[in-house]
Protein backbone atom coordinates (compact mmCIF):
# COMPACT_ATOMS: atom_id res chain seq x y z
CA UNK A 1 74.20 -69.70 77.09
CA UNK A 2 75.38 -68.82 73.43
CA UNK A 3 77.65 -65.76 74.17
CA UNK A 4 80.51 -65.11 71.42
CA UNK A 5 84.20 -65.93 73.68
CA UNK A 6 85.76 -62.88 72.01
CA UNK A 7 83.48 -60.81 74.37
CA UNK A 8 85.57 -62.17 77.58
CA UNK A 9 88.85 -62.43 76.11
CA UNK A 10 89.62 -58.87 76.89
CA UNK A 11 89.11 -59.04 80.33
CA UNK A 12 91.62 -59.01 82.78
CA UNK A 13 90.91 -59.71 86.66
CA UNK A 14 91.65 -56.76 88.89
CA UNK A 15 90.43 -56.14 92.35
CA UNK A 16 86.83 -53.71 92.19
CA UNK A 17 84.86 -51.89 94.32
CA UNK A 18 81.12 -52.70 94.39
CA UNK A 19 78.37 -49.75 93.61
CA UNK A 20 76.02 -51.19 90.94
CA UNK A 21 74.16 -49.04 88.87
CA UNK A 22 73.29 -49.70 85.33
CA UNK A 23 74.02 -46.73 83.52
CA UNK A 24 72.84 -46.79 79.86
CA UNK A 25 73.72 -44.22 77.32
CA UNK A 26 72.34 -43.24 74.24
CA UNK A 27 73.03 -45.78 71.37
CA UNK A 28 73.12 -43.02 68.54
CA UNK A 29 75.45 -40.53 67.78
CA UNK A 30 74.29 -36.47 66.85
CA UNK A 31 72.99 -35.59 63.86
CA UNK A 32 75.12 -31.82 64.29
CA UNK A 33 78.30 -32.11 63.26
CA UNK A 34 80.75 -31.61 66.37
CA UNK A 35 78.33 -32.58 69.36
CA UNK A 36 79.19 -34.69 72.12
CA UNK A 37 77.50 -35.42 75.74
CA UNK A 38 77.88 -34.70 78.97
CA UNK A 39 76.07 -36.69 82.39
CA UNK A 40 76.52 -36.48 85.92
CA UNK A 41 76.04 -39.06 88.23
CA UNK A 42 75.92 -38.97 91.87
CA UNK A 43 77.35 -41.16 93.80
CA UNK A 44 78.07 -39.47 97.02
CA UNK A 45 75.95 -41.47 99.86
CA UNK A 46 75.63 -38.71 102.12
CA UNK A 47 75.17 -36.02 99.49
CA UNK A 48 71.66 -33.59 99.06
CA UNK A 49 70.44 -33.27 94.85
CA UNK A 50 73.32 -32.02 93.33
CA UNK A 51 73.61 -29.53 90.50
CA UNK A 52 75.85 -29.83 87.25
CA UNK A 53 76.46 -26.55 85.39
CA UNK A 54 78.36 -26.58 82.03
CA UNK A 55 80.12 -22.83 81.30
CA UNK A 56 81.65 -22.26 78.36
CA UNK A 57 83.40 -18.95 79.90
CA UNK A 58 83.24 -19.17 83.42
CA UNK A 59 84.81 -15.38 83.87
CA UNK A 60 82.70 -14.23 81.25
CA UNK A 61 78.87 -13.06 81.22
CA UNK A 62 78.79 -13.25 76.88
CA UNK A 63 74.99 -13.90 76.26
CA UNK A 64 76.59 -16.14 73.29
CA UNK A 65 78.74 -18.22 74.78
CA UNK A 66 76.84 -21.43 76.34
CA UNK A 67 76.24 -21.91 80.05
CA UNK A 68 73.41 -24.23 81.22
CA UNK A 69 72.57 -25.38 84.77
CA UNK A 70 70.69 -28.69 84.72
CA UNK A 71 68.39 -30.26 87.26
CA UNK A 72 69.61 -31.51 90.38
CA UNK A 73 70.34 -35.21 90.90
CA UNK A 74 69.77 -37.23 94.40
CA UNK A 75 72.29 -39.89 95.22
CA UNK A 76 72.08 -43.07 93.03
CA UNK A 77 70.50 -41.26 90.45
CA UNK A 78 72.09 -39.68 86.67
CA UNK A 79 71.22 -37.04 84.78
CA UNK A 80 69.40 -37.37 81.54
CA UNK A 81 72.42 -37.56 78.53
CA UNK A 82 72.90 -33.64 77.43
CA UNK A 83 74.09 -32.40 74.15
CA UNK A 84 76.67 -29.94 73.68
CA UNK A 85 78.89 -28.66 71.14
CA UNK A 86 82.70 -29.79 71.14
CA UNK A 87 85.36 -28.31 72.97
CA UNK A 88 86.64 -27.07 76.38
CA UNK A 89 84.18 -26.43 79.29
CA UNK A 90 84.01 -25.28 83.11
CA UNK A 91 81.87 -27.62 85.10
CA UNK A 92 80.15 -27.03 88.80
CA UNK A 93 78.68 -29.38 91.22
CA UNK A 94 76.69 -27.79 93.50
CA UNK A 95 73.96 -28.13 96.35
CA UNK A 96 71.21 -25.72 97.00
CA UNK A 97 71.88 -24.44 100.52
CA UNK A 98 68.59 -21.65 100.54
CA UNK A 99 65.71 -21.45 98.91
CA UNK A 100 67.16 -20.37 95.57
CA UNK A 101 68.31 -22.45 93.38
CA UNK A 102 69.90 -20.01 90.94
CA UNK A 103 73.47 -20.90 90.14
CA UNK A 104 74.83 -17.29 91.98
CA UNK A 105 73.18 -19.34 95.26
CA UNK A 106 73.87 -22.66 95.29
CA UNK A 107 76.81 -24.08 97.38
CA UNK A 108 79.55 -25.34 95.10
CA UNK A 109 81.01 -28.55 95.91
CA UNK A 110 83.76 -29.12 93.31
CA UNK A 111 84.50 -27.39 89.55
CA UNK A 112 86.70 -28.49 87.13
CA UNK A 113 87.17 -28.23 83.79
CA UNK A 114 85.74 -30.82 81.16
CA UNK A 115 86.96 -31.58 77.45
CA UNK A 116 83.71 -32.67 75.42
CA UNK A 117 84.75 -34.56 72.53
CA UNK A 118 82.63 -35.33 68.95
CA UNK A 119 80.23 -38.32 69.72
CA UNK A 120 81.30 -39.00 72.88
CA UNK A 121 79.69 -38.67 76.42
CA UNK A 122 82.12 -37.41 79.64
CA UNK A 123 80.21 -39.08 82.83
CA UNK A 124 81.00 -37.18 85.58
CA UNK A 125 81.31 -38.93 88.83
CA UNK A 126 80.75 -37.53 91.98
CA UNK A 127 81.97 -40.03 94.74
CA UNK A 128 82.89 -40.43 98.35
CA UNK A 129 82.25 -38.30 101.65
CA UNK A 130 80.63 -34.90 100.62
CA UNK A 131 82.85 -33.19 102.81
CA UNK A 132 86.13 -34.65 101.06
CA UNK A 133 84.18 -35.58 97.39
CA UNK A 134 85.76 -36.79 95.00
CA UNK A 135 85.35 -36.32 90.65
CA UNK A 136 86.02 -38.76 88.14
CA UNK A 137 85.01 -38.05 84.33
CA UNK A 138 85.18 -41.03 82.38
CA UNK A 139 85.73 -40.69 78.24
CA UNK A 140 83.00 -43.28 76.57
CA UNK A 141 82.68 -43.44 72.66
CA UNK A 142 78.99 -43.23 71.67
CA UNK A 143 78.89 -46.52 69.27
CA UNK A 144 76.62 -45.91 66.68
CA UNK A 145 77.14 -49.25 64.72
CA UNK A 146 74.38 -50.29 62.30
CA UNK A 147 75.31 -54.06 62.84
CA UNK A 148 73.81 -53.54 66.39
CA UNK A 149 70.44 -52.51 65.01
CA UNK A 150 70.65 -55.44 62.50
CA UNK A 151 71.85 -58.66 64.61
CA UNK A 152 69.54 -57.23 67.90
CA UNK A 153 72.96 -56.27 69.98
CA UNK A 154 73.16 -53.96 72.85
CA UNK A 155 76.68 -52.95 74.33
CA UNK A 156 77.52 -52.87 77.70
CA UNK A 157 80.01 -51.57 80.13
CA UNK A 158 80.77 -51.66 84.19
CA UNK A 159 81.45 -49.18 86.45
CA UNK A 160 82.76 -50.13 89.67
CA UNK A 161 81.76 -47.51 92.39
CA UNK A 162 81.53 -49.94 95.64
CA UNK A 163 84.15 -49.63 98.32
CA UNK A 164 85.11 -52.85 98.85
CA UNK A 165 89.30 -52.91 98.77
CA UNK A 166 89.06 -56.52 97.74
CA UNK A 167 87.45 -56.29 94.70
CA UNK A 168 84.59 -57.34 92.72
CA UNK A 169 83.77 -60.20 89.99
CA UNK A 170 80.49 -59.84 87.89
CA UNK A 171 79.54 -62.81 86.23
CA UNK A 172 76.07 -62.50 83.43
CA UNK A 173 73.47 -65.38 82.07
CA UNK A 174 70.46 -65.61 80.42
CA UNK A 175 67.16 -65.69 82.48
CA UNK A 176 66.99 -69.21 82.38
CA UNK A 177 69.47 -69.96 83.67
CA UNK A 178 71.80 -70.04 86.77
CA UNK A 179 75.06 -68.70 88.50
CA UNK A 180 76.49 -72.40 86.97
CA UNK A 181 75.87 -71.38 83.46
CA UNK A 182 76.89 -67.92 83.80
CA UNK A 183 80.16 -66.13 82.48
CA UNK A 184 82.45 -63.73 83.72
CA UNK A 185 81.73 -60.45 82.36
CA UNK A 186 85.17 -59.49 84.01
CA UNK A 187 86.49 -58.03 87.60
CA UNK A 188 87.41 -54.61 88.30
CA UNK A 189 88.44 -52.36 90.76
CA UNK A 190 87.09 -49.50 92.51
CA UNK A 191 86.04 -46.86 89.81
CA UNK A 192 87.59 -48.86 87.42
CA UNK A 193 85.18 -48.67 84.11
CA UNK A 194 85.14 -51.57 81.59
CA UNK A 195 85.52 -51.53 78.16
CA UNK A 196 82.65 -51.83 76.20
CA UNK A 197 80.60 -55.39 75.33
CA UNK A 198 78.20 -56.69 72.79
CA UNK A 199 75.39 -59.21 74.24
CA UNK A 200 72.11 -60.54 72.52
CA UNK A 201 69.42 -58.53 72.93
CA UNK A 202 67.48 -60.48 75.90
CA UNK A 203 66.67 -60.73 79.35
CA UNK A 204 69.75 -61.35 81.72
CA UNK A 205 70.45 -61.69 85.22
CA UNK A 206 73.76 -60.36 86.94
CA UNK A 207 75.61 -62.13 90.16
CA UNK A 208 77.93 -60.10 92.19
CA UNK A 209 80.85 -61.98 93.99
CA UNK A 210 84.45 -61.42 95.80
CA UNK A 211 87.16 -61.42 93.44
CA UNK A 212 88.25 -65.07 92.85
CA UNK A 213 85.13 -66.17 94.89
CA UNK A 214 82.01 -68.30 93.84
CA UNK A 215 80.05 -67.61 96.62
CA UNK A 216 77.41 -65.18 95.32
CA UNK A 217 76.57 -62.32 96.87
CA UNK A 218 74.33 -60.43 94.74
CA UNK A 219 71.78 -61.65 92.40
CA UNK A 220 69.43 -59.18 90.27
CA UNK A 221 66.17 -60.13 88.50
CA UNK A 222 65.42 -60.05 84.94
CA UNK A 223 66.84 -57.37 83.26
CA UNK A 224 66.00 -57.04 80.22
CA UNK A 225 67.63 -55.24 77.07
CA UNK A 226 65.76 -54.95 74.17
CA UNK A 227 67.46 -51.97 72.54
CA UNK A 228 70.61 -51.86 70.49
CA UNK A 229 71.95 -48.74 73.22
CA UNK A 230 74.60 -48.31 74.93
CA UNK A 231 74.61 -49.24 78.58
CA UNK A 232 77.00 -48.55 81.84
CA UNK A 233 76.50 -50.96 84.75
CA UNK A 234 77.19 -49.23 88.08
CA UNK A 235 78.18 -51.02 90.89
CA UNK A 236 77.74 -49.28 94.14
CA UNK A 237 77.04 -49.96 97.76
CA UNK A 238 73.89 -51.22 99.40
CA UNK A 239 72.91 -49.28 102.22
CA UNK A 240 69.33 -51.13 102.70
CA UNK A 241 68.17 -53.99 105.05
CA UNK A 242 69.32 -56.56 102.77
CA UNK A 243 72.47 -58.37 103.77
CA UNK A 244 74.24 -57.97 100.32
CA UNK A 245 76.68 -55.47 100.15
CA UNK A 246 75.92 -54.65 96.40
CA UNK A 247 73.31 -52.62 94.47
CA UNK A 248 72.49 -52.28 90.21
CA UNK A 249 71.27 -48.93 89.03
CA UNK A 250 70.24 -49.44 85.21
CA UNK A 251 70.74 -45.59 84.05
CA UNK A 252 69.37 -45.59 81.01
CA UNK A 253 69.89 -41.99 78.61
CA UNK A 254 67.21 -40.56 80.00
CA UNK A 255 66.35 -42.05 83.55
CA UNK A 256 68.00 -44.33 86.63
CA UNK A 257 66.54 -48.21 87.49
CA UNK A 258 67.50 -49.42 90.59
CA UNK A 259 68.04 -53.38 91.07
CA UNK A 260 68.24 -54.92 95.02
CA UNK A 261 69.79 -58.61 95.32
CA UNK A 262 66.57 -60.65 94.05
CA UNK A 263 67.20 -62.35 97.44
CA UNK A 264 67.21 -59.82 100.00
CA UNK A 265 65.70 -59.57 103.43
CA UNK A 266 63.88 -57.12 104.73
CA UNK A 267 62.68 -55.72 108.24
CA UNK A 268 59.97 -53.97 110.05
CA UNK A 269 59.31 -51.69 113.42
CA UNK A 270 55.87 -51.26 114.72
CA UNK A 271 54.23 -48.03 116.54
CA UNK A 272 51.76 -48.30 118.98
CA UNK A 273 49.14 -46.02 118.67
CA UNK A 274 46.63 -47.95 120.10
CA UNK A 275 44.78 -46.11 122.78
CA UNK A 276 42.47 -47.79 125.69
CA UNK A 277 38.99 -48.00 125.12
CA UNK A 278 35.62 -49.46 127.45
CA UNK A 279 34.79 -51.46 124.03
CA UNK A 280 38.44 -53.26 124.63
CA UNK A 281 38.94 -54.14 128.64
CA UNK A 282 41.67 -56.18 129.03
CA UNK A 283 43.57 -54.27 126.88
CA UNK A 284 46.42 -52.04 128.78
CA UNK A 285 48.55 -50.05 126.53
CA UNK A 286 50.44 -52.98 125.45
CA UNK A 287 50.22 -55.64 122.60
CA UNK A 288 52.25 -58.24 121.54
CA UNK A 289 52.89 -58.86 117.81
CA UNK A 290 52.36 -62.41 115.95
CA UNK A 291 53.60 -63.26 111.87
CA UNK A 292 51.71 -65.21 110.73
CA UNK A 293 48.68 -67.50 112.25
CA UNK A 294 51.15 -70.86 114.24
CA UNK A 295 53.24 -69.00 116.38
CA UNK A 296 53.26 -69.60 119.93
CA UNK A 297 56.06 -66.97 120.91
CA UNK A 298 55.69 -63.22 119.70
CA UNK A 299 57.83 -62.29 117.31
CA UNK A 300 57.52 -59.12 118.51
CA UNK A 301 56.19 -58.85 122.19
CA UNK A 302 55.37 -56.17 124.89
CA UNK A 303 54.84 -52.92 122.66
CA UNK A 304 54.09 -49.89 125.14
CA UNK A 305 51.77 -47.49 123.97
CA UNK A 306 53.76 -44.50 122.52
CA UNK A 307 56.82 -46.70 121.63
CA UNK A 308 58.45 -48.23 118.39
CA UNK A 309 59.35 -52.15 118.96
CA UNK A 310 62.73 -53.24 117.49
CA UNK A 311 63.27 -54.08 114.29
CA UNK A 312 62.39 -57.75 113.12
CA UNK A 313 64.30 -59.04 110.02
CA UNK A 314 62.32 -61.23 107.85
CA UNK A 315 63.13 -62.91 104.17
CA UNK A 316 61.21 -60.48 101.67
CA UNK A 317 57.47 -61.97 100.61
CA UNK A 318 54.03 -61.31 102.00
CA UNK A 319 52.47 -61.64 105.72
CA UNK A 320 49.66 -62.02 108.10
CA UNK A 321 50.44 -59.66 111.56
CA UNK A 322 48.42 -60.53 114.78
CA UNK A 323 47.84 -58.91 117.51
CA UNK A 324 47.32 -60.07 121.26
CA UNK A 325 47.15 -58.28 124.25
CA UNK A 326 50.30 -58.48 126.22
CA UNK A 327 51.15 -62.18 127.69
CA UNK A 328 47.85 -63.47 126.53
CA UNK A 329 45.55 -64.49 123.58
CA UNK A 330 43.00 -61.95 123.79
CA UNK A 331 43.20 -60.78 119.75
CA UNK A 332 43.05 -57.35 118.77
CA UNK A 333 44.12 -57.51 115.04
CA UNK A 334 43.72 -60.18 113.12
CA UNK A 335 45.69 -61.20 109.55
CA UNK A 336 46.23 -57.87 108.88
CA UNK A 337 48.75 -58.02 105.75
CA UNK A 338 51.93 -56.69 104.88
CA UNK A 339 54.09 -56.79 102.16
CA UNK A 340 58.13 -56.43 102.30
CA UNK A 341 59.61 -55.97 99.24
CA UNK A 342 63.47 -57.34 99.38
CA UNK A 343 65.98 -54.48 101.00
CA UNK A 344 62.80 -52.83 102.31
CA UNK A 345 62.46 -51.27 105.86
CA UNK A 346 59.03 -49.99 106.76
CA UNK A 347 57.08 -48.96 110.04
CA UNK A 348 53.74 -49.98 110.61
CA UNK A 349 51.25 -47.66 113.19
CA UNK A 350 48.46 -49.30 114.68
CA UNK A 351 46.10 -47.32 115.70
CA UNK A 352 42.39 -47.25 117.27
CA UNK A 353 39.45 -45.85 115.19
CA UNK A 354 36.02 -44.98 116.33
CA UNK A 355 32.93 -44.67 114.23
CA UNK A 356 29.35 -44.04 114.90
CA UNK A 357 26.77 -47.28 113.91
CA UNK A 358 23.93 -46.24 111.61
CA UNK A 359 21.82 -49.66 111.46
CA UNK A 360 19.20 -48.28 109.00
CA UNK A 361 21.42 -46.27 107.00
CA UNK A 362 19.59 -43.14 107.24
CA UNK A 363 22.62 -40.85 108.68
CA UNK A 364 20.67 -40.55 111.89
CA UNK A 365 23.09 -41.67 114.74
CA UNK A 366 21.26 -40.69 117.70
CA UNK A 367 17.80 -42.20 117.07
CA UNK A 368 15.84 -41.63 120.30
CA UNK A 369 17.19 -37.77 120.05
CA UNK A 370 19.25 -37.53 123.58
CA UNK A 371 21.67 -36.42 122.14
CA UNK A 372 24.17 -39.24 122.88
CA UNK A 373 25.22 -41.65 120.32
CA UNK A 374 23.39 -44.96 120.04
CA UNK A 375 25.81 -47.03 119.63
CA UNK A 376 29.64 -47.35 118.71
CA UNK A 377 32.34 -49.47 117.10
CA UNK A 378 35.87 -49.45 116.84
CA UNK A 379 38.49 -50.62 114.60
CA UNK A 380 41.96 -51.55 115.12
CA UNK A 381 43.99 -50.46 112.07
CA UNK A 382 47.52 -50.18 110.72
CA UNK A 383 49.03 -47.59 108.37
CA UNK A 384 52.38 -49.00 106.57
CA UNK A 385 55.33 -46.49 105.73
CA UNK A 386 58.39 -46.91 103.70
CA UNK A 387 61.22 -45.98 106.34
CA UNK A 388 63.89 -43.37 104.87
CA UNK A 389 67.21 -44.91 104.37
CA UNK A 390 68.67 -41.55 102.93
CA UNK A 391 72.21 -39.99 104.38
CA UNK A 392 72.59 -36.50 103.41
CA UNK A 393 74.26 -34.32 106.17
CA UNK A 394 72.73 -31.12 104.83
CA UNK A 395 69.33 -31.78 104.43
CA UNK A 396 66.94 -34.39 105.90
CA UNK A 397 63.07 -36.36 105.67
CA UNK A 398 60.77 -35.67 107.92
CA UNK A 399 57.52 -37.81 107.86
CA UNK A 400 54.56 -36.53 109.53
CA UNK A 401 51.99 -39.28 110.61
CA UNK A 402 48.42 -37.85 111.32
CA UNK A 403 46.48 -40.04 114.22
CA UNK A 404 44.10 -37.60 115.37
CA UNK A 405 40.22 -38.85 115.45
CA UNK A 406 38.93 -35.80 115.35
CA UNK A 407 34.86 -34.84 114.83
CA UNK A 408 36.23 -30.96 113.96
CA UNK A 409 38.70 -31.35 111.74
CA UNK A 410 40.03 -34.35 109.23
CA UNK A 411 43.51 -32.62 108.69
CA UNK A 412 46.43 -31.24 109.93
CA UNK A 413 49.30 -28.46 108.52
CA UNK A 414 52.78 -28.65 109.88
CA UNK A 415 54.18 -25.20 109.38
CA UNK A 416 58.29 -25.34 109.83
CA UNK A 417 58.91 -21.82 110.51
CA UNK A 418 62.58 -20.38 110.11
CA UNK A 419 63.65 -16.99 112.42
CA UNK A 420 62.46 -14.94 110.00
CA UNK A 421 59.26 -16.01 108.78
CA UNK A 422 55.98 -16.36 110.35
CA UNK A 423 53.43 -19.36 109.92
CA UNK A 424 51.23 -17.14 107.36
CA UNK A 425 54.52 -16.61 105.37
CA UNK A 426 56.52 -19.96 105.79
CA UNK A 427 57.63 -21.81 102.79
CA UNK A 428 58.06 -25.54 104.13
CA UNK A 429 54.77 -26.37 104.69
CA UNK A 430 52.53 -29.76 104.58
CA UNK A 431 49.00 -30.93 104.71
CA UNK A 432 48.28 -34.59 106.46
CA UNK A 433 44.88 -36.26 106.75
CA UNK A 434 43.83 -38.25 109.19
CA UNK A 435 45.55 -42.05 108.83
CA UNK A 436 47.77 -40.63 106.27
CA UNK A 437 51.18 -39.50 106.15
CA UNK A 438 53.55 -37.20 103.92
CA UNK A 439 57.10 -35.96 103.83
CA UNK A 440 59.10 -33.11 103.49
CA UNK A 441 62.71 -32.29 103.01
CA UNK A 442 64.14 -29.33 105.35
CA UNK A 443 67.19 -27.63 105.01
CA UNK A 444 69.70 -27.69 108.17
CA UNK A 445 68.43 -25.09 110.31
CA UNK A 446 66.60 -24.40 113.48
CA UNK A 447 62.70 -23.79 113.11
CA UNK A 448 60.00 -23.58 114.93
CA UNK A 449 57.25 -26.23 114.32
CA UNK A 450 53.14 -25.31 114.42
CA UNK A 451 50.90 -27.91 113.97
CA UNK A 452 47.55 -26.55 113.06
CA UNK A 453 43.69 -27.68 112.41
CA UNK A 454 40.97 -25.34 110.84
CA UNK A 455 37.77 -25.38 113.07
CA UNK A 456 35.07 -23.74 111.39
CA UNK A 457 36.81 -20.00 110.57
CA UNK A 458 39.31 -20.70 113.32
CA UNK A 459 43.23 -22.10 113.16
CA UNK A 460 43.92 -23.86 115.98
CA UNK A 461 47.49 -24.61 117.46
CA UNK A 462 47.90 -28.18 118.50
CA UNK A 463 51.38 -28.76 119.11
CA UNK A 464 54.68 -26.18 119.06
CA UNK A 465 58.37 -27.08 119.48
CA UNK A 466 61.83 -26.43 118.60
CA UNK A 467 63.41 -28.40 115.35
CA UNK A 468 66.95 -27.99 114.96
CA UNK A 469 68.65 -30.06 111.91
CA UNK A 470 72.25 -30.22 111.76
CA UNK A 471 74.82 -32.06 109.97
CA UNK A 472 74.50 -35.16 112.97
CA UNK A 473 70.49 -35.53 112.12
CA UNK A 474 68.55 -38.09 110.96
CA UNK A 475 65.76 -38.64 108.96
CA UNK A 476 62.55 -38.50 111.60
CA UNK A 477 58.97 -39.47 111.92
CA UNK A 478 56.18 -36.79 113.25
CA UNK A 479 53.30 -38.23 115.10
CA UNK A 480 50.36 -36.82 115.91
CA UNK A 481 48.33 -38.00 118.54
CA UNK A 482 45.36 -37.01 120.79
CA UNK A 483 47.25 -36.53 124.57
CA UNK A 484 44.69 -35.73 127.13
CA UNK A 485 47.34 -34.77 129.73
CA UNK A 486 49.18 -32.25 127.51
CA UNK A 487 47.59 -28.46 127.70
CA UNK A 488 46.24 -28.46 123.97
CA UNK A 489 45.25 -31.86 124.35
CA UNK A 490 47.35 -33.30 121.86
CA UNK A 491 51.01 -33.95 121.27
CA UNK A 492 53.61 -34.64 118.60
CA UNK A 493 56.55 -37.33 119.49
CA UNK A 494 59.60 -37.50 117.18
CA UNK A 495 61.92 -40.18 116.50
CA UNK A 496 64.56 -41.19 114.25
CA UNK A 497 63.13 -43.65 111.06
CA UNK A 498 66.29 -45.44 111.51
């Protein structure tokens, strides 16, 4: 790989902490005279969206003097690069703790003040537990340098956010090639930031190991720069299936990439929402689960109806799932496929559908006019969801999975209903079709959950319970099922996604 040696010469090993995230800024400086930036980036794991407010008088309600609050970041994610004049500022990070999200009513998490200089961007860092957060504002010079436009350079830093004591080495190469071509780009320590580096204009790919190591431990895909900007490479920690410990986010001015090890695993669960039917005898509530077509053991095996399996770990790529009733090889699914991307963690619901024949096509189902049906079919079918790997304490995911075959309705609302609201004026609210699924984020709080269908004129309660969210929660799934034994004749189990 032709990379200039001066590049590495300045870099001296030092132990790092791994959070990777590819931050890149802006490449070109204001055209105002005396304007610099300012970004936020959040890197607290168990952190809701956060807020950054820039004040120019904090004590001080001046229509002239500036004061913005910008849109609210999730974790792993920056801020878009935002102009500002020179000088001294008061900053807030905040969460949104009620339905407003005016700055007088958002929670604040930590203030400070911030110097802005001329053509220069102040990342703020927000790191570590929520509840004991942490704020680093790093100083980086926005290089405007005409050479980079002219020999096709980019520049590049590295921002080490990962707690690992031990420290980190990131080594670069060019997309053809491997980790035994590639050079150190240097080795850093937790929150350490690098100093800034010119590269080619191409597609790279970054390894990830211990300091001093050569085992690697993370390995992105092709990344590719074809922009003379600026760039910050954030290294943080991976909290996904895969069994690296490291994560890229490429923050760009403007938006946030995330890049997973190229080699990760990923895993599964499966749901089984399969219910008896005359049309399937020796089925009993229970299946057994195959990958792929020459297996003679279940991979997964004895799934009761009503229950999630364990999770099965599996290199990423694509696959055929069988079914079998249990200890035997009666199929009831066949080659079904799923697909699991590297670090991903998904459930899959089977369920049974039942559909009216109509031979002739002519939307008459009950030909000889009885009244009955001529004939049935079923289907055995899965529905795939990505599982929630989020950790904030303060609010939480709920996904609500809609199984009901129902001839009087084809969807569901889920009303969350606080103390003082009613269904009619509740504001978390969501609509789920039948074989479909949706999420919504809830505040901690205790609410009251209605589940409601619309037959003909008429709103019909399903299912009602008690939701209480609290700072131990976790993200959950919401089924809906039919339940012939409970009093409305259906019923809603809840579980954890993880």
């Amino acid at each position: 790989m032709n990379l200039d040696n001066s590049i590495f010469s300045c870099v001296k090993k030092s132990k790092i902490i791994v959070f990777i995230s590819i931050l890149g800024l802006s490449g070109c400086g204001s055209d105002s005279d005396g304007n610099g930036y300012v970004k936020f980036y959040n890197a607290s794991v168990n952190a809701p969206e956060v807020f950054l407010t820039i004040d120019e008088n904090i004590g001080d309600d001046d229509e002239d003097d500036f004061e913005t609050t910008y849109s609210s970041v999730e974790y792993g994610k920056a801020t878009s690069d935002k102009e500002v004049s020179d000088g001294n500022y008061y900053y807030e990070l905040a969460w949104q703790d009620e339905d407003s999200k005016k700055r007088d009513d958002l929670e604040i998490i930590s203030e400070g003040i911030v110097y802005v200089k001329k053509d220069a961007i102040q990342l703020i860092v927000l790191s570590e537990d929520i509840e004991q957060p942490e704020v680093e504002i790093y100083d980086i010079e926005v290089i405007d340098d005409e050479d980079d436009v002219d020999d096709d350079l980019f520049n590049l830093r590295v921002l080490n956010l990962h707690p690992d004591s031990e420290g980190t080495d990131i080594y670069i190469s060019k997309s053809d090639e491997t980790f035994n071509e590639a050079e150190l780009f240097g080795g850093y320590s937790n929150k350490e930031l690098s100093e800034n580096k010119k590269f080619d204009q191409d597609d790279y790919i970054f390894y990830i190991t211990k300091s001093g190591s050569d085992e690697v431990l993370f390995q992105s895909e092709d990344i590719n720069y074809s922009y003379p900007s600026q760039y910050v490479m954030v290294i943080r920690k991976n909290f996904g299936s895969g069994s690296s410990p490291y994560i890229l986010d490429l923050v760009t001015s403007s938006n946030t990439t995330e890049y997973i090890d190229f080699n990760a695993e990923a895993k599964f669960q499966v749901y089984n929402g399969i219910t008896e039917h005359e049309l399937l005898e020796s089925y009993k509530s229970v299946f057994d689960l195959f990958v792929g077509n020459n297996a003679e053991i279940p991979d997964i095996s004895s799934v009761q109806i009503g229950e999630y399996s364990d999770s099965l770990t599996l290199p990423k790529g694509d696959y055929g799932i069988n079914l079998t009733v249990a200890n035997s090889d009666v199929a009831i699914l066949r080659s079904h496929l799923l697909t699991l991307p590297e670090n991903s963690n998904k459930t899959v619901f089977f369920y049974l559908k039942e559909d009216d024949v109509d031979h002739d096509g002519d939307g008459d189902v009950d030909e000889d006019g009885d009244g009955i049906v001529d004939e049935i079919e079923i289907t055995i079918n899965s529905l795939v969801v990505e599982n929630s790997n989020r950790a904030s304490i303060y609010d939480h995911s709920i996904r609500m999975v809609n199984l009901v075959d129902s001839e009087d309705f084809t969807s569901v609302q889920f009303f969350f209903v606080r103390s003082d609201e009613t269904v009619e004026t509740a504001l978390n609210k969501s609509t789920v079709q039948y074989t479909e699924s949706t999420s919504i984020y809830l505040l901690n709080n205790t609410y009251q959950v209605f589940v409601v269908a619309k037959q003909n004129s008429s709103d019909i309660v399903l299912s009602n319970f008690e939701l209480i969210l609290d700072e131990q929660s976790k993200e959950q799934f919401f089924v809906l099922e039919a339940d012939m034994d409970s009093p409305t004749g259906y019923k809603v189990s809840t579980s954890n996604q993880n």
